[in-house]
Structure formats: C-alpha cells, structure tokens
Protein backbone atom coordinates (compact mmCIF):
# COMPACT_ATOMS: atom_id res chain seq x y z
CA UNK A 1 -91.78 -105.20 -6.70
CA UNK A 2 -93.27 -104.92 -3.08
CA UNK A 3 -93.51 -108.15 -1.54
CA UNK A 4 -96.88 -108.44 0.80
CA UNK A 5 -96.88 -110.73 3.61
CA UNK A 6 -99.78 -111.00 6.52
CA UNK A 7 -98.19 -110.03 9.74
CA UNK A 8 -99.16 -111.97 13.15
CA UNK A 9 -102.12 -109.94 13.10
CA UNK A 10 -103.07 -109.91 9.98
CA UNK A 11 -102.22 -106.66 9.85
CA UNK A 12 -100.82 -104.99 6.41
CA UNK A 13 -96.98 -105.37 5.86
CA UNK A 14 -94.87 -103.81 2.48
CA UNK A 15 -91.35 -104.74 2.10
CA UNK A 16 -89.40 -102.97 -0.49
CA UNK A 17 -87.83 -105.36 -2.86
CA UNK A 18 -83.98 -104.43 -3.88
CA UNK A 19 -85.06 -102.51 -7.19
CA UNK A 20 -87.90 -100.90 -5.36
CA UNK A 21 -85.83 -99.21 -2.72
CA UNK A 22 -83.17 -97.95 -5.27
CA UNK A 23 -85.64 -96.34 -6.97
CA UNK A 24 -87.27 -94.30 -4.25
CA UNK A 25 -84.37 -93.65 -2.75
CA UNK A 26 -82.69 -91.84 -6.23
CA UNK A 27 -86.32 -90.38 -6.51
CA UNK A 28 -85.74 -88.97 -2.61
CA UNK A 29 -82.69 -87.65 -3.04
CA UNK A 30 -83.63 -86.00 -6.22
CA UNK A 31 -86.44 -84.32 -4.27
CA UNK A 32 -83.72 -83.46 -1.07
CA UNK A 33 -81.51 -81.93 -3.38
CA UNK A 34 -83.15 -80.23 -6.15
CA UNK A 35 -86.56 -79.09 -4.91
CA UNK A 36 -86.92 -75.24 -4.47
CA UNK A 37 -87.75 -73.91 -0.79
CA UNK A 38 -88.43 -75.88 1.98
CA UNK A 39 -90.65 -78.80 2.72
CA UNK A 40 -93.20 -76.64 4.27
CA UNK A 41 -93.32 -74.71 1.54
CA UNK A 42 -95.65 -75.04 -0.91
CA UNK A 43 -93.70 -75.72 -4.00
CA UNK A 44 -91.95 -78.22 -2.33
CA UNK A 45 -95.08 -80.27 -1.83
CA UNK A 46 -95.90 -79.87 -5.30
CA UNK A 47 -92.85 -81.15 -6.43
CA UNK A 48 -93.25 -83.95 -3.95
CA UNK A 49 -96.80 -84.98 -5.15
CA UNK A 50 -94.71 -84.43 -8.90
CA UNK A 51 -91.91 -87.05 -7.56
CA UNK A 52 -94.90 -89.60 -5.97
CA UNK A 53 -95.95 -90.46 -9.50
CA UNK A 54 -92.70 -91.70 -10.54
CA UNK A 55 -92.47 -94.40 -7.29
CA UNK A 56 -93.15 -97.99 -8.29
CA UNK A 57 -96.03 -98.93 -9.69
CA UNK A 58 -96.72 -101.34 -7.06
CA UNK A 59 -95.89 -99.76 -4.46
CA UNK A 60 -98.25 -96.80 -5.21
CA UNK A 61 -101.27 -100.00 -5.65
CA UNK A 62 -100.62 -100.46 -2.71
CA UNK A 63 -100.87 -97.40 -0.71
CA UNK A 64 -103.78 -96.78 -3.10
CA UNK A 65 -105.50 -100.00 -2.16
CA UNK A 66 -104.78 -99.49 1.52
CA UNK A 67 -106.45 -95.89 1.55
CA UNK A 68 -109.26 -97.27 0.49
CA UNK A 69 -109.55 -100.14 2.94
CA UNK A 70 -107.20 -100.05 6.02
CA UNK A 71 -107.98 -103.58 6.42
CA UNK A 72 -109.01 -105.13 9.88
CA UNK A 73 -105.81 -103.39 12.18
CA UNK A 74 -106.39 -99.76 10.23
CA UNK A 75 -102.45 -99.89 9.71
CA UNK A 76 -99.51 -100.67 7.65
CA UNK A 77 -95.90 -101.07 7.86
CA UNK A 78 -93.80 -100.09 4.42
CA UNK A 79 -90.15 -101.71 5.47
CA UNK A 80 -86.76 -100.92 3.21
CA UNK A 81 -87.02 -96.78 2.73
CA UNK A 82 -84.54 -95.06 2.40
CA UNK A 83 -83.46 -92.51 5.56
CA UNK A 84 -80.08 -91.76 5.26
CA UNK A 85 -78.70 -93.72 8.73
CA UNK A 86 -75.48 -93.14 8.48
CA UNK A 87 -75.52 -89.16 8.02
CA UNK A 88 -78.01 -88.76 11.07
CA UNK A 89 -77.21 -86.32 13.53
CA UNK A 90 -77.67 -87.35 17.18
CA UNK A 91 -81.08 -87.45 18.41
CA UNK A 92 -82.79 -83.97 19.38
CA UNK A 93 -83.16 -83.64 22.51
CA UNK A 94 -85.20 -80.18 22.84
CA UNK A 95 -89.12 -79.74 22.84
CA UNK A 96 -91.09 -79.18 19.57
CA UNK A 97 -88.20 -80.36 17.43
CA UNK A 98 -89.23 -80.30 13.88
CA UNK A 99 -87.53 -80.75 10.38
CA UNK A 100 -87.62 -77.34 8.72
CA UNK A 101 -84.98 -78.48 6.12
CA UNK A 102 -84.96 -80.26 3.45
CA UNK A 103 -83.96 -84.30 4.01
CA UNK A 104 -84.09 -87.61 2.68
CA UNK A 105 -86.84 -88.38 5.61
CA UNK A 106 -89.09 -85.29 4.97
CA UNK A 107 -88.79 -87.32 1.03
CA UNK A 108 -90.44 -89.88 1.81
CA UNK A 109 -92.98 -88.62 4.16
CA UNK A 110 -94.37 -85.79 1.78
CA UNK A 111 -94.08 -87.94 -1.33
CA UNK A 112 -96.24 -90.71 0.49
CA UNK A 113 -98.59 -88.21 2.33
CA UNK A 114 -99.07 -87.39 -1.45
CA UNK A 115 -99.73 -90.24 -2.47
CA UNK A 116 -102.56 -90.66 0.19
CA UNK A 117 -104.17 -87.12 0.02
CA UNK A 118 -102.58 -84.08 0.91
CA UNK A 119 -99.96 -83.25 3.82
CA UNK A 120 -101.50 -81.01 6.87
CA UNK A 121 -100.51 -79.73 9.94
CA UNK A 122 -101.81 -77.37 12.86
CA UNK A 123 -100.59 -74.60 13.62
CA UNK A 124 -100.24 -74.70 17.73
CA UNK A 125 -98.82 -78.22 17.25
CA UNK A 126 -94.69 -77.53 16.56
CA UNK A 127 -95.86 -74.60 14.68
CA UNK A 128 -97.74 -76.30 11.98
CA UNK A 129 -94.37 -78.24 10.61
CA UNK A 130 -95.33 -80.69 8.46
CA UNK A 131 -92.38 -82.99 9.30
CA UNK A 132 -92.51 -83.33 12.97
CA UNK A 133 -89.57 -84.78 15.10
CA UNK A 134 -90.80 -87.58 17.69
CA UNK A 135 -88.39 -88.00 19.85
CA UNK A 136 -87.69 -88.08 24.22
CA UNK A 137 -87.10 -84.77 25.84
CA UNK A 138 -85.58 -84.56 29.16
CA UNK A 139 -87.63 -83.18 31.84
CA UNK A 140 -90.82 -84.67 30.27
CA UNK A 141 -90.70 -88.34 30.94
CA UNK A 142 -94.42 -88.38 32.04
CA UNK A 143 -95.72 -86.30 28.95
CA UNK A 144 -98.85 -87.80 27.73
CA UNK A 145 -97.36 -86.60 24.61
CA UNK A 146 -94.83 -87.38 21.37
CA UNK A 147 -91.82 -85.58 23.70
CA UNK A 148 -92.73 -88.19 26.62
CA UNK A 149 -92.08 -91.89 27.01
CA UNK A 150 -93.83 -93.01 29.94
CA UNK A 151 -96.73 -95.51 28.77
CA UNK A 152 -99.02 -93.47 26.05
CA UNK A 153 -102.04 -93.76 26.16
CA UNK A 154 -104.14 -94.85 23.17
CA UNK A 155 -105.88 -91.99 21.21
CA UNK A 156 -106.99 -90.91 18.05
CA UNK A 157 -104.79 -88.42 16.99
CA UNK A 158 -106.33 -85.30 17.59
CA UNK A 159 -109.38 -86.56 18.75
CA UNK A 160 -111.25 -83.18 19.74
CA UNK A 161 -110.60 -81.62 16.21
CA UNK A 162 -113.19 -81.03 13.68
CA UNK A 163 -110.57 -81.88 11.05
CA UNK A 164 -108.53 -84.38 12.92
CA UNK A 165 -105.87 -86.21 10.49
CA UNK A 166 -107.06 -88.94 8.46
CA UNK A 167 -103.78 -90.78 8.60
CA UNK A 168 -100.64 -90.34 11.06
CA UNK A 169 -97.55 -91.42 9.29
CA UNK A 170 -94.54 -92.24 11.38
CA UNK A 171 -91.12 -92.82 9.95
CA UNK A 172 -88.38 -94.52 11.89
CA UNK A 173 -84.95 -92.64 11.66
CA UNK A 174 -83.30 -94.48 14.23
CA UNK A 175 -84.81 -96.93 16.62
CA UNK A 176 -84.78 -97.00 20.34
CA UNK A 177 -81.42 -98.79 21.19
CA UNK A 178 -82.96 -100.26 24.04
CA UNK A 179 -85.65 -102.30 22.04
CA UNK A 180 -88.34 -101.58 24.58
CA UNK A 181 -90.02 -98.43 22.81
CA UNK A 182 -92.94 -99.92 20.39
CA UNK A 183 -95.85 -97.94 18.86
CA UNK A 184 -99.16 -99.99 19.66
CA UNK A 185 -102.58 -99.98 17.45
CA UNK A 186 -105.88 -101.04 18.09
CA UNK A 187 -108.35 -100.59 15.44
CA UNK A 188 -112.42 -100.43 16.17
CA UNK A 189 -113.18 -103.48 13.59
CA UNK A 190 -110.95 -105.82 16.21
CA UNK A 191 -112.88 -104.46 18.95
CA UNK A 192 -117.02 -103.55 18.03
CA UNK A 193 -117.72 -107.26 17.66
CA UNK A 194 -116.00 -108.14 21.88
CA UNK A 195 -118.03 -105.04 23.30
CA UNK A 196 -121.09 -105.61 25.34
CA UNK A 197 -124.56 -104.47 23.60
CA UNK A 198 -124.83 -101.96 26.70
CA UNK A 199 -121.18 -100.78 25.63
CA UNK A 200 -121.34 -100.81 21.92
CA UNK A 201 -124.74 -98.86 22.81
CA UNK A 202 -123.38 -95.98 24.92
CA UNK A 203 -120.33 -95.40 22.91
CA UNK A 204 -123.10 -94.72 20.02
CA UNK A 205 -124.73 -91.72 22.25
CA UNK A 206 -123.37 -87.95 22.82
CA UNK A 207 -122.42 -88.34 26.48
CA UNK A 208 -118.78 -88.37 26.07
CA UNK A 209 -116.18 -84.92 25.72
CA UNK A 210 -112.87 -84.88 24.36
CA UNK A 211 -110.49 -81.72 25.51
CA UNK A 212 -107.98 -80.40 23.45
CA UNK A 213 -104.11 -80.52 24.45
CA UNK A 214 -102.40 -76.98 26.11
CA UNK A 215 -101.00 -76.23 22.96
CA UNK A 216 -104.16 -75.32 21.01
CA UNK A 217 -104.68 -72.64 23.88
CA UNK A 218 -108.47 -72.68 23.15
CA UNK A 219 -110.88 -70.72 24.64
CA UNK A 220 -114.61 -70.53 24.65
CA UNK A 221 -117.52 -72.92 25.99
CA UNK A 222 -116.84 -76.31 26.74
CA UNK A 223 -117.79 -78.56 23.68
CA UNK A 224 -121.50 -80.24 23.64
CA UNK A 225 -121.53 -83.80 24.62
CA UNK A 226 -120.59 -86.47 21.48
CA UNK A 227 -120.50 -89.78 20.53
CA UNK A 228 -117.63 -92.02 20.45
CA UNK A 229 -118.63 -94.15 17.51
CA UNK A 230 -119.77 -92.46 14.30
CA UNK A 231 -121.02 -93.21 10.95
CA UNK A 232 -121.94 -96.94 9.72
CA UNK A 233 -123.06 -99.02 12.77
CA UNK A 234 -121.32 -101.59 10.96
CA UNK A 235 -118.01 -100.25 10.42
CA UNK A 236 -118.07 -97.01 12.48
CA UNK A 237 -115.40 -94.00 12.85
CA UNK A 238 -113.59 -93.90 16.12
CA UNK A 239 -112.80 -90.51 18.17
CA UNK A 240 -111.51 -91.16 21.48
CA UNK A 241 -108.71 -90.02 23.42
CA UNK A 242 -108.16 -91.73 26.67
CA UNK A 243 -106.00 -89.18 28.48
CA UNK A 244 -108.87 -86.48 27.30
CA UNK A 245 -112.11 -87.98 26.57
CA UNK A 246 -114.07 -87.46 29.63
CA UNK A 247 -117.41 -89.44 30.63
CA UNK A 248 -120.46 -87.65 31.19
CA UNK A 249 -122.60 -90.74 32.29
CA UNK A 250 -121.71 -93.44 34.85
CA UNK A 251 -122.63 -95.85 31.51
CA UNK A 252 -120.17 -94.01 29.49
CA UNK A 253 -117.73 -94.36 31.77
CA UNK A 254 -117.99 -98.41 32.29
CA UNK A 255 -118.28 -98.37 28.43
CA UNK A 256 -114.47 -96.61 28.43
CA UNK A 257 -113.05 -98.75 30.96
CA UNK A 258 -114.74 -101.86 28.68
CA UNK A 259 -113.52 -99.81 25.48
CA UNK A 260 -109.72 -99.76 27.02
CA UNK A 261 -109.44 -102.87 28.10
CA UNK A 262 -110.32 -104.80 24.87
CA UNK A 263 -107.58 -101.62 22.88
CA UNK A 264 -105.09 -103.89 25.31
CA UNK A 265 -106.17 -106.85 24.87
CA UNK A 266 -106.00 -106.59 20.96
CA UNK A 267 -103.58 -104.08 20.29
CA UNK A 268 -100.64 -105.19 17.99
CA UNK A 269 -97.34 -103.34 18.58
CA UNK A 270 -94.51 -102.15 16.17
CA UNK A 271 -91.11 -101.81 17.44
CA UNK A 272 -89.50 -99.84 14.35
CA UNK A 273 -86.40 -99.83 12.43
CA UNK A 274 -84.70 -97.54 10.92
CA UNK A 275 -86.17 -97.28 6.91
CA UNK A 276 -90.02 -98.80 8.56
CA UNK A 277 -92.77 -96.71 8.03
CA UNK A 278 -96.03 -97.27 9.97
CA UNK A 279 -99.20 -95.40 8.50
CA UNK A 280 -102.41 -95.64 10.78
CA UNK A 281 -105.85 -95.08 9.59
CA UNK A 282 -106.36 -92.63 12.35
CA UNK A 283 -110.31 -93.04 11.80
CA UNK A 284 -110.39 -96.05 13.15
CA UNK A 285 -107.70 -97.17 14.91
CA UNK A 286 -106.08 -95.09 17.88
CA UNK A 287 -102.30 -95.42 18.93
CA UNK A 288 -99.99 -95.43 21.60
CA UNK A 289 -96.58 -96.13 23.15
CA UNK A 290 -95.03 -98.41 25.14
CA UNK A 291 -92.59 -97.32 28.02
CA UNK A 292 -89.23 -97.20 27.08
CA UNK A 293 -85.88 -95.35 29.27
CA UNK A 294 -84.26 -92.48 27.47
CA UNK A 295 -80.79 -92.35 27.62
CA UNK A 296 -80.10 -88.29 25.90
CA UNK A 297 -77.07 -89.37 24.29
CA UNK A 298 -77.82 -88.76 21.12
CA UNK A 299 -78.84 -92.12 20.09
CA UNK A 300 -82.28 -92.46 21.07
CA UNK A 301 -85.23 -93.36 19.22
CA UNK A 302 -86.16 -90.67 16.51
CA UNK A 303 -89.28 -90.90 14.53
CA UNK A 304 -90.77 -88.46 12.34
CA UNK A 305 -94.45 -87.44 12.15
CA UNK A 306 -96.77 -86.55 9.10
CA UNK A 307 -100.50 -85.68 8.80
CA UNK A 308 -102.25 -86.71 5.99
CA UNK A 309 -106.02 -85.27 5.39
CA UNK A 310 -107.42 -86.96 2.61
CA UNK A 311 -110.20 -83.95 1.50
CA UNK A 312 -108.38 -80.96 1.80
CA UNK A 313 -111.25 -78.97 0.80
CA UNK A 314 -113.04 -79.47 4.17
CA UNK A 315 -110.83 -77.84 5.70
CA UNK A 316 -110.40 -74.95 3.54
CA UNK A 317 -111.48 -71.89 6.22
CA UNK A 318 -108.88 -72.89 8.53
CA UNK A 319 -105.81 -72.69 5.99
CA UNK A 320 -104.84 -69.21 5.47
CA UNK A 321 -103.53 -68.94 1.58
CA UNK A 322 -105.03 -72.62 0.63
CA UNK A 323 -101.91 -73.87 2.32
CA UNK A 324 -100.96 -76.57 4.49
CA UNK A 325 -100.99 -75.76 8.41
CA UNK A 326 -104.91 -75.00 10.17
CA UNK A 327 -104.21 -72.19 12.11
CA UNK A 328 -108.33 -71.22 13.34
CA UNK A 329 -109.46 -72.72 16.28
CA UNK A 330 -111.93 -75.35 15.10
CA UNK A 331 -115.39 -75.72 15.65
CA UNK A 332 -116.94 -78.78 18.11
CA UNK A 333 -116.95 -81.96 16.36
C-alpha cells in the first residue's frame, strides 16, 4: 500500500509501495495501448476515469483525502509511477510541445486528473492539449513561462481566469541532469498568519489587476480592480500572479512586496525525479521555478502538465460540445 511520510515541511508525500506501482503501471499500459482515440479525445478520458477506479485502494484515499484538504503546503508529491524512462525520446526542444499521442505519462496524468475531478485545458494555451510538455526552449531563456528557465516567478496558475485550474499536476519524465531545476510552492495558510494586519487587510480589497499572458490574445476593457484574498477570512483562496498582478494602490503594492517576500521565505521546493508527481492545490498555493542552465541535448528536464477543474459544470459555456478545452474568452474574475 502507499506509504505516507511528513516531508521537511510537513508537506504531503505518497510513495508507491512495490505492489502498488505494478499495478498502476499494468493498469497504464492497458490504458496506452488499448484505449480508442487519443488522450484528448473524449473517449479516452472516459476510459481513463474507467481505469482510475481500478488503482489501489489506498492510493485513491489518498488523493481523495488530499482533494478535500490540501493540508498546510496545498501540495503533494506521489513518488514510484510508472513513465516509461527508458523508451523516452530526447527532450523537445520546440515551443508549445504537447503530447497528442497516446503514452504511459498521459496514463497517469488523465487517470489521476480523474480521480480528482475532471481534466481541462484552454484553448490559446498549446492549443487546449490536455497533456502539456514542460520543457526549455532555446531562444526563450528569460520566458516568464513553462518554455523558460530563468527564475519563475510564483503565480497561481492562471491567475486572471474566471475558471482558473483547481489543481496543476506535474509529472516528471526525466529530471534536469544538472540538479539545479526545482519547482517551488508556497501556500497562503504558511503565509496569512506572518502578514502585517495593514497587509493581510489590503490584499482583502479590489485594488489589485491580474493580466492575462499573450497567448489568450484578449481584447476588450481592462478588468475592474479585485482582491487578492477571497472567500473565508480564515482560510482564504489565493489569485495572484507576480509577473502580472499589477497594484493599483501604493498599499497594495507594499502589501505585494510583503506578500513575496514571506512566498520566499516559506516556499518548499521539489527537485523531481523521474516517476514523482507533484499536484498543487492551485487555490491556494502559487508555484514557481528555480533557475536552472539548459543544455538542448536532448536530455533536459521534461515534465508534463495537467489541469484538473474539480466542477466541470461551471465552466460549461466555455466548452464547445461539453468537452474538455475552454476556448471563450472568460469573463473578469
């Protein structure tokens, strides 16, 4: 069965037992091989969310008891999946790489995006895949991006979005052969009780704007002022993105320069190998990346990306055919 163990931060940490990895991994390649279409297709996520309910029974308590509370780091590491290492192609090395084609990774990610609510994906983003290829791309070094790999900043993944994913799943393939490349998380419940009161006040009010990336090509008004913090003033929701979220006070912007500095201070960071699986509760807890050197040989670090939305419904207007990928532009959060 999984074996749970408290990491240095307390944060959430799965490791696969030796009976529990066979089994996903026959399960996986069952799905790789034998599943009709594509894994953007929709039959192939319904034979994934078919193929979840066969995974260990503990395994699945798990993930069920970690969607419900994402515990005081909003983020877990499942360690001993199966990916296949040794039938990897070299690393791609071209912008909006996605997997299109059925694989041992895109498994595991749809079968535990399943298991956590429903796989989604947006349609300007790599062309609404929903297995998404994170990995360096020459010529973009300085990308404030998932192609980059200068120092990323942290964010909430898709922070400006009215339906902005409820989880971000990323899957290690192969890990950065340098050892430098890490993904770092800070979650809000680490962070509310350091904040000033004049801090933990003005992240609260609507004087704070979050642009979206080029890629959604958006057009139209400029969004109305919102809050950082939302919901329960005593375990709020987080949207922030600190390469777009722009001040509209001089007290909102001391309360992001506060807000940053205690993501550092706190922030845990996960330098993955290949068969690790980090999951981050992407409602409260933002992400980032350390700096790390590509070397485009084919052997640098490749991670793959999954959205999870856990009410699909919401959402519904957006998805043309009650499918999988948003493809309206969104309204202001």
């Amino acid at each position: 069965m999984a074996a749970n163990a408290a990491g240095p931060a307390s944060r959430y940490d799965v490791t696969l037992d030796q009976s529990d990895a066979e089994l996903v991994e026959e399960i996986a390649w069952k799905l790789a091989t034998q599943a009709t279409g594509r894994p953007d297709d929709a039959e192939w996520v319904e034979a994934a969310r078919n193929a979840w309910h066969d995974w260990p029974a503990t395994l699945r308590r798990d993930l069920a008891g970690f969607r419900r509370d994402s515990g005081p780091d909003g983020a877990i590491v499942l360690r001993g999946l199966p990916v296949d290492s040794m039938g990897l192609p070299p690393t791609p090395r071209v912008n909006g790489s996605v997997q299109r084609e059925a694989s041992l990774g895109a498994a595991v990610l749809l079968m535990t995006a399943c298991g956590l609510g429903d796989p989604g994906a947006f349609l300007p983003e790599k062309n609404g895949a929903l297995v998404q290829d994170v990995v360096p791309v020459p010529g973009m070094e300085e990308f404030q991006g998932n192609a980059g790999s200068t120092l990323l900043t942290f964010h909430n993944e898709n922070a400006f979005h009215e339906h902005r994913p409820d989880f971000v799943m990323l899957l290690c393939l192969r890990a950065d052969p340098t050892g430098r490349a890490g993904l770092r998380t800070a979650c809000v419940r680490r962070v509310l009780p350091l904040l000033s009161d004049s801090t933990v006040d003005a992240l609260w009010a609507p004087e704070f704007r979050t642009a979206p990336p080029p890629s959604f090509q958006l057009s139209g008004p400029e969004e109305a002022p919102a809050p950082v913090l939302l919901g329960d003033r005593s375990d709020p929701d987080l949207r922030v993105d600190l390469a777009a979220t722009e001040p509209v006070t001089e007290r909102a912007a001391e309360a992001l320069r506060e807000l940053q500095a205690h993501f550092d201070a706190t922030a845990v960071t996960h330098r993955l190998l290949p068969g690790e699986l980090a999951i981050v509760d992407n409602r409260v807890t933002v992400h980032g990346r350390t700096e790390f050197t590509p070397r485009y040989d084919g052997t640098d670090r490749w991670l793959q990306r999954t959205f999870v939305l856990t009410d699909l419904r919401r959402s519904r207007a957006m998805r043309p055919a009650d499918g999988y990928v948003l493809g309206a532009a969104p309204q202001p959060a």
